[in-house]
C-alpha atoms as a PDB file:
ATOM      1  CA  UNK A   1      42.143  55.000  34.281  1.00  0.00           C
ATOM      2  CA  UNK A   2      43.880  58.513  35.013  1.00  0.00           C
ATOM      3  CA  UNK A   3      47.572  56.186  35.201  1.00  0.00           C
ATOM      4  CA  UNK A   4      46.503  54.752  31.392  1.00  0.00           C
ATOM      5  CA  UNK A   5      45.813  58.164  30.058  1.00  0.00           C
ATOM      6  CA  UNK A   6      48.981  60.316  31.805  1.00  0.00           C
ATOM      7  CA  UNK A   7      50.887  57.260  30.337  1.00  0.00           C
ATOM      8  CA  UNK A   8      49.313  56.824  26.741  1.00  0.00           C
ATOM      9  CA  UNK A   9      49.613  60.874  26.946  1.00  0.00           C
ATOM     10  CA  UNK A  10      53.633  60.804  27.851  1.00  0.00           C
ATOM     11  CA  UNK A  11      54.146  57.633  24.894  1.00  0.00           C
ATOM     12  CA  UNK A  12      52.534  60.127  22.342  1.00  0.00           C
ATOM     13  CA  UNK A  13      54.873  63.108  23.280  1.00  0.00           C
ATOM     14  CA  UNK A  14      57.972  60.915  23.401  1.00  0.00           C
ATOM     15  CA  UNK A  15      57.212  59.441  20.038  1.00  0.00           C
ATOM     16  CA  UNK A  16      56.710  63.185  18.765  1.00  0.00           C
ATOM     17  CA  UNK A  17      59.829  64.759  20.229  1.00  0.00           C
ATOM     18  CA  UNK A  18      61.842  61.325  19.323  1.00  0.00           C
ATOM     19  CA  UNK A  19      60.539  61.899  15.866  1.00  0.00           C
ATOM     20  CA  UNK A  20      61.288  65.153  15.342  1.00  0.00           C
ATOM     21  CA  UNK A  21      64.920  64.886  16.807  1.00  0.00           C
ATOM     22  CA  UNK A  22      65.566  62.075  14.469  1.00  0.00           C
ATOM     23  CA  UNK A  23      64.557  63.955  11.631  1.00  0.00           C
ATOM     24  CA  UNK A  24      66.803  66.881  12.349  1.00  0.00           C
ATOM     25  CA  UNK A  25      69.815  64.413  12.778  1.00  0.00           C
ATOM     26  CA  UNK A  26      69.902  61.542  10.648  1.00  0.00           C
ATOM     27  CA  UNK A  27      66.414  59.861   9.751  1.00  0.00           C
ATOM     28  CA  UNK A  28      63.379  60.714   7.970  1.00  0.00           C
ATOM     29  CA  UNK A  29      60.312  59.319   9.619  1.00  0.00           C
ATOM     30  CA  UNK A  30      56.639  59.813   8.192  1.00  0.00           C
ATOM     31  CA  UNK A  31      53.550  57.404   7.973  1.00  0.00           C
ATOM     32  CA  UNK A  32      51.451  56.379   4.496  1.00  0.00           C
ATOM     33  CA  UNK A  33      48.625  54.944   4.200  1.00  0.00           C
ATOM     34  CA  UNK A  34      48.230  51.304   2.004  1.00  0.00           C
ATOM     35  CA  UNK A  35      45.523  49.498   0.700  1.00  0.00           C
ATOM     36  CA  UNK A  36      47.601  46.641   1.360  1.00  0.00           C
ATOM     37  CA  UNK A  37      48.323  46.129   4.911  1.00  0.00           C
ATOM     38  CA  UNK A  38      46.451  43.890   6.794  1.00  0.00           C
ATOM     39  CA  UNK A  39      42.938  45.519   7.802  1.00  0.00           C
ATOM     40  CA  UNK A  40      40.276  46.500   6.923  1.00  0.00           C
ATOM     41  CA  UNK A  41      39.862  43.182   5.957  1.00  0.00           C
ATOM     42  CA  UNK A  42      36.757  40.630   5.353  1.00  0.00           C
ATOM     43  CA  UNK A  43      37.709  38.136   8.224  1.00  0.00           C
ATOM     44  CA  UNK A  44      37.343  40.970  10.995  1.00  0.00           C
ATOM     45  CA  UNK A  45      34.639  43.039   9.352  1.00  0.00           C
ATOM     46  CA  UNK A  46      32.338  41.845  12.624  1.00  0.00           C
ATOM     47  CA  UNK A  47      35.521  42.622  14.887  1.00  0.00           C
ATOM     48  CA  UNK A  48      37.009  40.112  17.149  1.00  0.00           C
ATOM     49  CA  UNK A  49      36.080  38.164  20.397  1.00  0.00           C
ATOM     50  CA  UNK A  50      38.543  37.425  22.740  1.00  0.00           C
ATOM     51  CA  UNK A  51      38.085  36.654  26.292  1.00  0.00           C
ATOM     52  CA  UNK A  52      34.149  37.384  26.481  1.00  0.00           C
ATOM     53  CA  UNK A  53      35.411  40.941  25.000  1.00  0.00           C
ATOM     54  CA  UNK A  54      34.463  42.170  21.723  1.00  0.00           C
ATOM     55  CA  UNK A  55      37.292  44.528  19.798  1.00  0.00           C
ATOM     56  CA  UNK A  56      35.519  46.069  16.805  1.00  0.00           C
ATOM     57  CA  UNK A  57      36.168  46.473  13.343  1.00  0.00           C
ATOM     58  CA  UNK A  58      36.044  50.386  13.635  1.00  0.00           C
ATOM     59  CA  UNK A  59      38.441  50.928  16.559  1.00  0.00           C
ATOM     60  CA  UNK A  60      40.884  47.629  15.886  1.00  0.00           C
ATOM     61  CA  UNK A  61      40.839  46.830  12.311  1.00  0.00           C
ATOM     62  CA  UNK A  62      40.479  49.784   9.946  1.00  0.00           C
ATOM     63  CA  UNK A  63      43.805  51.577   9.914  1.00  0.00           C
ATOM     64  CA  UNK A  64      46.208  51.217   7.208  1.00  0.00           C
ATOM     65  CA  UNK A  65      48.905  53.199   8.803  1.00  0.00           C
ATOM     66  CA  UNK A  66      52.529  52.177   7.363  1.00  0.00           C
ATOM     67  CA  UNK A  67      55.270  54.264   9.405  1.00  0.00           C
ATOM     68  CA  UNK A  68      58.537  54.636   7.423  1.00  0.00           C
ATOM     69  CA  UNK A  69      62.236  55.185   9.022  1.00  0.00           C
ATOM     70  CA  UNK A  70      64.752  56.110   6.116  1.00  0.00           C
ATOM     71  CA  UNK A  71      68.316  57.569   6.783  1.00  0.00           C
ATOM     72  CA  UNK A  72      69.014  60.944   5.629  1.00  0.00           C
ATOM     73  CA  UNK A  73      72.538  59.704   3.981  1.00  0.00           C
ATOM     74  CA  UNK A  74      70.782  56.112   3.014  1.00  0.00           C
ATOM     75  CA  UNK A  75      72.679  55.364  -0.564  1.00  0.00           C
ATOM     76  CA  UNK A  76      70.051  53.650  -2.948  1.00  0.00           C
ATOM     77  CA  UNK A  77      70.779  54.323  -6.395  1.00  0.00           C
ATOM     78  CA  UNK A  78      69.173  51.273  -8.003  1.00  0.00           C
ATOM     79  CA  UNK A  79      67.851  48.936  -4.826  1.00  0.00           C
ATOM     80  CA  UNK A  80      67.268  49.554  -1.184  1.00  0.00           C
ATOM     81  CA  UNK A  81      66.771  46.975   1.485  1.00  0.00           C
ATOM     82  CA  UNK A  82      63.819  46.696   3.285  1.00  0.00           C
ATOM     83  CA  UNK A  83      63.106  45.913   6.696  1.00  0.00           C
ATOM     84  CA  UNK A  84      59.999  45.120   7.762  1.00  0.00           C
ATOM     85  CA  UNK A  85      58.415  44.674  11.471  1.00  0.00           C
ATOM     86  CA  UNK A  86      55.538  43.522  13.276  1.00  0.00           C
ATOM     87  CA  UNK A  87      54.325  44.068  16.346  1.00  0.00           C
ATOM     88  CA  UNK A  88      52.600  41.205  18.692  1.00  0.00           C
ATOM     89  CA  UNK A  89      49.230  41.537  20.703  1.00  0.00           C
ATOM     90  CA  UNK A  90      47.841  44.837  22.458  1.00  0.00           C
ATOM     91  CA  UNK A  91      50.574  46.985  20.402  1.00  0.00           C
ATOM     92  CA  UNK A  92      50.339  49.418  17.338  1.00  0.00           C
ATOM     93  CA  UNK A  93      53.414  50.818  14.838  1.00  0.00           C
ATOM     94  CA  UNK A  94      53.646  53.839  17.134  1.00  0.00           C
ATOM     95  CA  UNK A  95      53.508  52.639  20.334  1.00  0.00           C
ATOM     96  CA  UNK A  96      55.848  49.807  19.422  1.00  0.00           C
ATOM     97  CA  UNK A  97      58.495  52.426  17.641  1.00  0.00           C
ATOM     98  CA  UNK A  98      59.164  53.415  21.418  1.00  0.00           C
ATOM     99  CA  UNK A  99      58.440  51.102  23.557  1.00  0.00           C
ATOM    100  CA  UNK A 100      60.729  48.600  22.091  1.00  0.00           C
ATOM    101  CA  UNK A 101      63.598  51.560  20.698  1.00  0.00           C
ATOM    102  CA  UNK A 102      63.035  50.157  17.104  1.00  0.00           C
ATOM    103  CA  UNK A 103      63.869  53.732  15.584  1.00  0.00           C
ATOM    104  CA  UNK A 104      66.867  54.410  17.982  1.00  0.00           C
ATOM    105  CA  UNK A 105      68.375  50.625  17.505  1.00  0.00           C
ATOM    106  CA  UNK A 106      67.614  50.974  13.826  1.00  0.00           C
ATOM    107  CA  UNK A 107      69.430  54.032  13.626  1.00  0.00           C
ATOM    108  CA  UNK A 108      72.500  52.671  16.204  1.00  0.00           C
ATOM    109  CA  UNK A 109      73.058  50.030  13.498  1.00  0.00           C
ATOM    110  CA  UNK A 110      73.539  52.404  10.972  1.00  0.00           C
ATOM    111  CA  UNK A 111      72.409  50.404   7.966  1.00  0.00           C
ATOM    112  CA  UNK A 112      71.878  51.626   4.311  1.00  0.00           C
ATOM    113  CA  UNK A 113      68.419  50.493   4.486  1.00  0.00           C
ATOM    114  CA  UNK A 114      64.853  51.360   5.364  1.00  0.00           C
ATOM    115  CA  UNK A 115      62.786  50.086   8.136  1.00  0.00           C
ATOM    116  CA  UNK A 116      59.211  49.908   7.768  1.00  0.00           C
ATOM    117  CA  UNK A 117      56.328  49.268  10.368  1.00  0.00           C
ATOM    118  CA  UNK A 118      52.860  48.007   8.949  1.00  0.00           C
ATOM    119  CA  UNK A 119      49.779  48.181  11.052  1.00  0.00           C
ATOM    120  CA  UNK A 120      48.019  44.566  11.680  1.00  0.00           C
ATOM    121  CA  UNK A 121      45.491  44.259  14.774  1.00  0.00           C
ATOM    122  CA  UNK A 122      45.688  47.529  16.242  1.00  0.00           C
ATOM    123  CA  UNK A 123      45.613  47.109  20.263  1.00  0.00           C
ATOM    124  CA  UNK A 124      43.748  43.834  19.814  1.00  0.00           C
ATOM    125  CA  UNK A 125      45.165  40.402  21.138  1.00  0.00           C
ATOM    126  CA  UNK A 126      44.898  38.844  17.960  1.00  0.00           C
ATOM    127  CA  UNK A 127      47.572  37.223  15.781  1.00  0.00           C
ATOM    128  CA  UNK A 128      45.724  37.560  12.240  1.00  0.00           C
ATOM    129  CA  UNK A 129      47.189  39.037   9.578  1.00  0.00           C
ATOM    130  CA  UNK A 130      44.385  40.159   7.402  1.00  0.00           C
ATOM    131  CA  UNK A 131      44.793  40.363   3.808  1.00  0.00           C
ATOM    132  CA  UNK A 132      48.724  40.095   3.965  1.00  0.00           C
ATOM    133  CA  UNK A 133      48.256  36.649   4.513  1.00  0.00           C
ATOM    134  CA  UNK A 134      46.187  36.389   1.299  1.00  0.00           C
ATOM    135  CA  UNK A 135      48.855  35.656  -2.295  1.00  0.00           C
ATOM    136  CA  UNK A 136      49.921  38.382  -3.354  1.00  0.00           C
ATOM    137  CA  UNK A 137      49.389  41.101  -1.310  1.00  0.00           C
ATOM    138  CA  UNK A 138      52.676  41.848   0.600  1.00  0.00           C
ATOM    139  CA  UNK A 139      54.272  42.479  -2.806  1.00  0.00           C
ATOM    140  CA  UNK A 140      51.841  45.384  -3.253  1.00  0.00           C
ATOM    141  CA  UNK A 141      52.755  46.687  -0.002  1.00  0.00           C
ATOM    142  CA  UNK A 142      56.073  46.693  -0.991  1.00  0.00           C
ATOM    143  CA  UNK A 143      55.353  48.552  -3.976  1.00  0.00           C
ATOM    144  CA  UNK A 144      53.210  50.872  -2.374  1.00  0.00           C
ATOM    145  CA  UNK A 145      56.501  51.751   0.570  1.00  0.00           C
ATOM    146  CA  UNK A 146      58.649  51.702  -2.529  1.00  0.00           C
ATOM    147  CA  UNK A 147      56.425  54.439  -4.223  1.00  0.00           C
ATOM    148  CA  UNK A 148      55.948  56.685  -1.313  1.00  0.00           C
ATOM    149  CA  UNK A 149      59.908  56.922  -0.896  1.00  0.00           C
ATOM    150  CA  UNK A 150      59.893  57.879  -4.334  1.00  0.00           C
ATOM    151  CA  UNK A 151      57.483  60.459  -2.970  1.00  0.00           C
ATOM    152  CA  UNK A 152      59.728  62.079  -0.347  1.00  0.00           C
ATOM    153  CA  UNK A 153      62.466  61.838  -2.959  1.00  0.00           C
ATOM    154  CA  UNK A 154      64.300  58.983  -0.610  1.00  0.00           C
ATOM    155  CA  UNK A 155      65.013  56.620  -3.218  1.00  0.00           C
ATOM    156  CA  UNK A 156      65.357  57.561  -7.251  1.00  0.00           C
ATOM    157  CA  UNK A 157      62.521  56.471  -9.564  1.00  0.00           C
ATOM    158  CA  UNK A 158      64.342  53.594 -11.115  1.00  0.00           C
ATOM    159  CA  UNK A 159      64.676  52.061  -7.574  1.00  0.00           C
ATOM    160  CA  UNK A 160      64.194  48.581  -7.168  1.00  0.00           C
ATOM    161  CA  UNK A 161      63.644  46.757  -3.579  1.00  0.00           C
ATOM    162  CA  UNK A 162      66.609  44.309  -3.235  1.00  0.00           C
ATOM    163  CA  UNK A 163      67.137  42.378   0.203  1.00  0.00           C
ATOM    164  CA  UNK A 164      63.482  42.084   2.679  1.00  0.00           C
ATOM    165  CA  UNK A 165      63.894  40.867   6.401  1.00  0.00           C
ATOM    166  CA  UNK A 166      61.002  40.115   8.675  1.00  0.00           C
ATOM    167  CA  UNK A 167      61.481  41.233  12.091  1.00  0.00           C
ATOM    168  CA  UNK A 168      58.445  40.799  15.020  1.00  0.00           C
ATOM    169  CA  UNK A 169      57.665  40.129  18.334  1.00  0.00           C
ATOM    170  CA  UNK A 170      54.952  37.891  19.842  1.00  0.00           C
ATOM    171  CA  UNK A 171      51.698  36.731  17.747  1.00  0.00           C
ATOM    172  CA  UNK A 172      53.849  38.368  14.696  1.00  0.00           C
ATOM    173  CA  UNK A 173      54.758  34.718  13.937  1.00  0.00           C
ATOM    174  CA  UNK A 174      51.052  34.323  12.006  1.00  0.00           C
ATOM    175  CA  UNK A 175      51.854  37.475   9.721  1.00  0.00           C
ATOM    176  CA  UNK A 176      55.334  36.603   9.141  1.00  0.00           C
ATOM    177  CA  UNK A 177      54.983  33.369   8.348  1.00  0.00           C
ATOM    178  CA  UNK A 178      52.083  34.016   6.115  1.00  0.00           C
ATOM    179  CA  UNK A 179      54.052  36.218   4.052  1.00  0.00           C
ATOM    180  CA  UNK A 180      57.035  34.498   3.588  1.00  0.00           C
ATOM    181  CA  UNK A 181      54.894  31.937   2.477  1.00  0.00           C
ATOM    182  CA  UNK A 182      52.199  33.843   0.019  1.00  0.00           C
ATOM    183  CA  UNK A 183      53.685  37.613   0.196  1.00  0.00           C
ATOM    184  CA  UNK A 184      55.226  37.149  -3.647  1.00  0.00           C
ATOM    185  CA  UNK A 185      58.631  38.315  -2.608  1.00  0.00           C
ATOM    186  CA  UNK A 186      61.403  36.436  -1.730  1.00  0.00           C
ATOM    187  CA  UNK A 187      62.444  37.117   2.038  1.00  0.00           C
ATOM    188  CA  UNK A 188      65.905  36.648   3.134  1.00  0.00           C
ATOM    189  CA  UNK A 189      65.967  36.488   6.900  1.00  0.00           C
ATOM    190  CA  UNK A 190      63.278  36.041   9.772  1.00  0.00           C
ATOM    191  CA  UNK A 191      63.938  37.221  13.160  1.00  0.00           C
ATOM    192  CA  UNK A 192      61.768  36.452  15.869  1.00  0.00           C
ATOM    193  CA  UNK A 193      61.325  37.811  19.185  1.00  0.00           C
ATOM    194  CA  UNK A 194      59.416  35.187  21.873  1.00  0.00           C
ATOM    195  CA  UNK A 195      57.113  34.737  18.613  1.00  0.00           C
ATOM    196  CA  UNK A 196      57.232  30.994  17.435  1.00  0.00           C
ATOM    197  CA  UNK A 197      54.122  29.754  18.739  1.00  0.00           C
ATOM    198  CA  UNK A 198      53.151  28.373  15.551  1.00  0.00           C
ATOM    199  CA  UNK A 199      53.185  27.917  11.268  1.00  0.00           C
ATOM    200  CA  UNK A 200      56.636  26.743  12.271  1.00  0.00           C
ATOM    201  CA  UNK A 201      56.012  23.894   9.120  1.00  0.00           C
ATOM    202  CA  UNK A 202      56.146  27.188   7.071  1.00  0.00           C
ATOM    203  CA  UNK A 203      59.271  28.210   8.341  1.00  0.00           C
ATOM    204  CA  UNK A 204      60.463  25.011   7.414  1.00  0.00           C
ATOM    205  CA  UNK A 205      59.814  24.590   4.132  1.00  0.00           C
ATOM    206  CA  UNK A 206      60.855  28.252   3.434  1.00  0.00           C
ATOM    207  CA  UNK A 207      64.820  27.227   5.128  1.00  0.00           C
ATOM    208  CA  UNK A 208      64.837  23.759   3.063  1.00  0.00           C
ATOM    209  CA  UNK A 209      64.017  26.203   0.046  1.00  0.00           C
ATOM    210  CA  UNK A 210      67.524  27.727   0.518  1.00  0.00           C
ATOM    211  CA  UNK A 211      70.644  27.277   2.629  1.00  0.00           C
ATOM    212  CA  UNK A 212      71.050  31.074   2.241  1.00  0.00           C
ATOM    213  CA  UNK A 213      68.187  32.330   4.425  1.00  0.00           C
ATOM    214  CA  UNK A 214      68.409  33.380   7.768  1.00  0.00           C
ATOM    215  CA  UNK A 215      66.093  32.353  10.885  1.00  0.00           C
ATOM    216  CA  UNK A 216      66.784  33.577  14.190  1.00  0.00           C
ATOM    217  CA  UNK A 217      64.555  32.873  17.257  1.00  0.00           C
ATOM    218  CA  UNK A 218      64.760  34.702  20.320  1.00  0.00           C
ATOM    219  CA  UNK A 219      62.898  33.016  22.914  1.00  0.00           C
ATOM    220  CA  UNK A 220      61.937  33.291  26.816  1.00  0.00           C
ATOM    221  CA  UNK A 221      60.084  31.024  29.007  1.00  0.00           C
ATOM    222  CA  UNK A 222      57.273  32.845  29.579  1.00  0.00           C
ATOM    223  CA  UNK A 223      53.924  31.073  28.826  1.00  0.00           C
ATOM    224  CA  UNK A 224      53.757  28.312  26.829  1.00  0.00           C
ATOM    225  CA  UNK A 225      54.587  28.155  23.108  1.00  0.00           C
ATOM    226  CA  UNK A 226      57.832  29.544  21.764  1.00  0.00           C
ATOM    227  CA  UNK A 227      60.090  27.526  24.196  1.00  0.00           C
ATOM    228  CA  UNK A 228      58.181  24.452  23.310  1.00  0.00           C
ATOM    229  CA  UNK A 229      57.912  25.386  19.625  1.00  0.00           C
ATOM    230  CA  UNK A 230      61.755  26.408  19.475  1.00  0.00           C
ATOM    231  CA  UNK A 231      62.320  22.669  20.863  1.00  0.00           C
ATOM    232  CA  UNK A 232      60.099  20.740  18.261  1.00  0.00           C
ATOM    233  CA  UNK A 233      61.294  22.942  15.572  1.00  0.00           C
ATOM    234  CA  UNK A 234      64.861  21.624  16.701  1.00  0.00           C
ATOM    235  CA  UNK A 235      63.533  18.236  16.261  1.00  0.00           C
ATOM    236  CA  UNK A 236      62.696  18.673  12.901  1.00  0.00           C
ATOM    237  CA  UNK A 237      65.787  20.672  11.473  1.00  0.00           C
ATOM    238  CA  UNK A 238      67.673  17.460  13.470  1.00  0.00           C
ATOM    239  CA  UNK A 239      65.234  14.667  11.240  1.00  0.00           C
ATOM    240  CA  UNK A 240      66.004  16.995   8.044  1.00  0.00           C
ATOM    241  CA  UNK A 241      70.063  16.927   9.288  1.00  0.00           C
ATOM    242  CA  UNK A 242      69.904  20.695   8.919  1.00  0.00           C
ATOM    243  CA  UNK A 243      72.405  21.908  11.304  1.00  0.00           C
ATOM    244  CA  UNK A 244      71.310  25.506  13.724  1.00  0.00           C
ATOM    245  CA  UNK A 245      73.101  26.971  16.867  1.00  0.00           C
ATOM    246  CA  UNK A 246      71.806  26.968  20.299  1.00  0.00           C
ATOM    247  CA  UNK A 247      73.384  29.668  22.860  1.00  0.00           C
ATOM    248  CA  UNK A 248      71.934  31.370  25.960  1.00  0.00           C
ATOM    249  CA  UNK A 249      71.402  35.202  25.593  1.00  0.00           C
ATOM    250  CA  UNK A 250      74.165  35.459  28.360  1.00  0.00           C
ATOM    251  CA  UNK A 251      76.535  33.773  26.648  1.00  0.00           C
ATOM    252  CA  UNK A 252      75.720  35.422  23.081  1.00  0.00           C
ATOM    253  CA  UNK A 253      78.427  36.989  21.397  1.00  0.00           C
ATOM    254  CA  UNK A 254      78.049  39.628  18.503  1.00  0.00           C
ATOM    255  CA  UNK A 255      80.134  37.613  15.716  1.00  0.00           C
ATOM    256  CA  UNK A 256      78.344  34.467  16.575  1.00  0.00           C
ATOM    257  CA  UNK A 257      75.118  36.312  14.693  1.00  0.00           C
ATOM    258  CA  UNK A 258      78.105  36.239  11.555  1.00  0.00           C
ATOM    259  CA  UNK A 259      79.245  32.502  12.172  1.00  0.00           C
ATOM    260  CA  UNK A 260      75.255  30.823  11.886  1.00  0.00           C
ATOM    261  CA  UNK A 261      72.721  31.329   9.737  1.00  0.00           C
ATOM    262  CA  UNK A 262      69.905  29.296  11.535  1.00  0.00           C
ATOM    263  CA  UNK A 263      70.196  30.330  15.913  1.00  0.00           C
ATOM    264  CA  UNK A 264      68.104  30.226  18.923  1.00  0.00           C
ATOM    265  CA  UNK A 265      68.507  31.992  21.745  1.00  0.00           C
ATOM    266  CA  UNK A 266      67.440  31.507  25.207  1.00  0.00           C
ATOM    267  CA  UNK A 267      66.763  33.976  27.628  1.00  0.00           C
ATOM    268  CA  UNK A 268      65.909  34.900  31.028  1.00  0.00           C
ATOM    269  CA  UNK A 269      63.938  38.047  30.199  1.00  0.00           C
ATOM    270  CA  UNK A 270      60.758  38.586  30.382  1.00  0.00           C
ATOM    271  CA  UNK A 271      58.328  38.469  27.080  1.00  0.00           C
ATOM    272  CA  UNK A 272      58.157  42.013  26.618  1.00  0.00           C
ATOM    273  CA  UNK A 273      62.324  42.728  27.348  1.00  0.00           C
ATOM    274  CA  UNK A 274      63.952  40.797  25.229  1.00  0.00           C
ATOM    275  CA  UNK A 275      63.955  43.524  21.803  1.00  0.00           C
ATOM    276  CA  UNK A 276      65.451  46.256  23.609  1.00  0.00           C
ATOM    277  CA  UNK A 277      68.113  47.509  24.045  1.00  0.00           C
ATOM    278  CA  UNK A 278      70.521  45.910  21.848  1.00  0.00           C
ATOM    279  CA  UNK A 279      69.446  43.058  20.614  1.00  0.00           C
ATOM    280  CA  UNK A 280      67.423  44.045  17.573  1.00  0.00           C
ATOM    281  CA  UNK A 281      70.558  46.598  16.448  1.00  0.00           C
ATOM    282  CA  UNK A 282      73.132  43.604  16.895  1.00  0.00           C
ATOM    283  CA  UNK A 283      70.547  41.190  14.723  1.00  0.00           C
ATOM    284  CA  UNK A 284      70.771  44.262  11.905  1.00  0.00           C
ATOM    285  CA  UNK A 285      74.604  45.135  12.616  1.00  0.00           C
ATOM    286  CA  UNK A 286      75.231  41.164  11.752  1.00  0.00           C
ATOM    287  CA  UNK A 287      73.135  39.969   8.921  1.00  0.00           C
ATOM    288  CA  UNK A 288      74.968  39.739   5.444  1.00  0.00           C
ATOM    289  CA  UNK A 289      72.123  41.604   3.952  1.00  0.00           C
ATOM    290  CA  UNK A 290      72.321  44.681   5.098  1.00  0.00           C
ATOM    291  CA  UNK A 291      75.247  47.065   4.470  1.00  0.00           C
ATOM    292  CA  UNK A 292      76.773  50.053   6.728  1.00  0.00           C
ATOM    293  CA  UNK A 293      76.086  53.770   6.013  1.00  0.00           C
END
């Protein structure tokens, strides 16, 4: 118990001095708080049982905690891209900031847009998205991100979103998927991170809907589901003749992110290595969505 609280204890003051360097040298970070993210929320109002244990409505599913990563120099006279992530089971936007270097590999890339980290189960093992699976409300998180960078003066007033990617490890896939199909705003590129273990009909229709999206899974062979999933997903895109790369992380080559819009990547890592350190900054350096400082 002492090892969980020195740890929890040192995550805190890393995120804090990480933070604060960042926003001396190039980024702005800060947190709002959205009546549009994914709790509270009706379907966990009783909290959630998993595993004989009970994680409550009051310590897992109440915060509304958006945390916001803009660049000082970001140029966004009339849109900004957005980039949004999700964190799988057990995590929070915080704690998965650092653990997984989203802030430092977001900044590495050094792209002209803004990456955004909505709360969904906090520290719960739970997939569900809450209410931004329900039509309509993803859009009105966007407009409430859009409004608070207005706030800091980040973005001008006229300031319209332009390009949104989806980025998320783990049960993120539920969220994700949920929004791309009910969120209200068009979404240009999925990445996922060990996270198709379902909804992958979803993901499907939404890549039929337009040659110009972008799905990449990055998957291990830990457990069972997104190795499996990755392989009947494959099936289908092969009945639909819809043509995708396959490469092992070790072979993976930056400009082969530039060459396919539809990959999957196999790895050796474990489930919780395979973000960091580079491979969410090469995945942002390498879409055609996102432009350079």
């Amino acid at each position: 118990m002492i090892k969980r609280i020195l740890f929890a204890a040192l995550l805190i003051i890393c995120f804090y001095r990480l933070s604060s360097a960042q926003d001396v040298n190039s980024v702005v970070t800060f947190h709002l708080y959205s009546t549009h993210t994914s709790f509270p929320d009706s379907g966990r109002s009783k909290g959630h049982l998993y595993d004989s244990v009970l994680y409550t409505a009051k310590e897992h599913y109440n915060d509304s905690t958006v945390l916001i990563i803009a660049p000082k120099n970001l140029n966004a006279k009339k849109k900004v891209d957005l980039i949004f992530w999700f964190h799988g089971w057990r995590n929070n936007v915080d704690h998965a900031a650092v653990e997984y270097e989203l802030t430092k590999q977001f900044i590495e890339s050094k792209r002209n847009a803004i990456l955004v980290l909505a709360e969904t189960a906090r520290d719960s093992p739970d997939s569900y998205g809450g209410k931004l699976e329900k039509p309509g409300d993803f859009k009105a998180l966007v407009s409430d991100v859009m409004q608070g960078l207005k706030d800091k003066g980040l973005i001008l007033k006229n300031c319209t979103s332009d390009h949104i990617l989806l980025g998320g490890h783990s049960g993120a896939y539920e969220v994700m998927s949920m929004i791309i199909k009910n969120g209200g705003m068009p979404i240009d590129e999925a990445m996922l991170f060990d996270a198709l273990y379902g909804k992958t009909e979803i993901f499907m229709d939404w890549i039929k809907a337009d040659k110009g999206h972008r799905f990449i899974h990055l998957y291990t062979d830990v457990g069972y589901g997104p190795k499996e999933e990755s392989e009947r997903m494959n099936k289908l895109l092969d009945t639909a003749k819809i043509g995708y790369f396959m490469v092992e992380e070790k072979d993976l080559k930056p400009d082969m992110y530039d060459k396919y819009p539809l990959i999957y990547i196999h790895s050796l890592k474990q489930h919780n290595d395979i973000v960091n350190p580079d491979n969410f900054r090469l995945m942002l350096e390498h879409t055609p969505f996102l432009k350079a400082l």
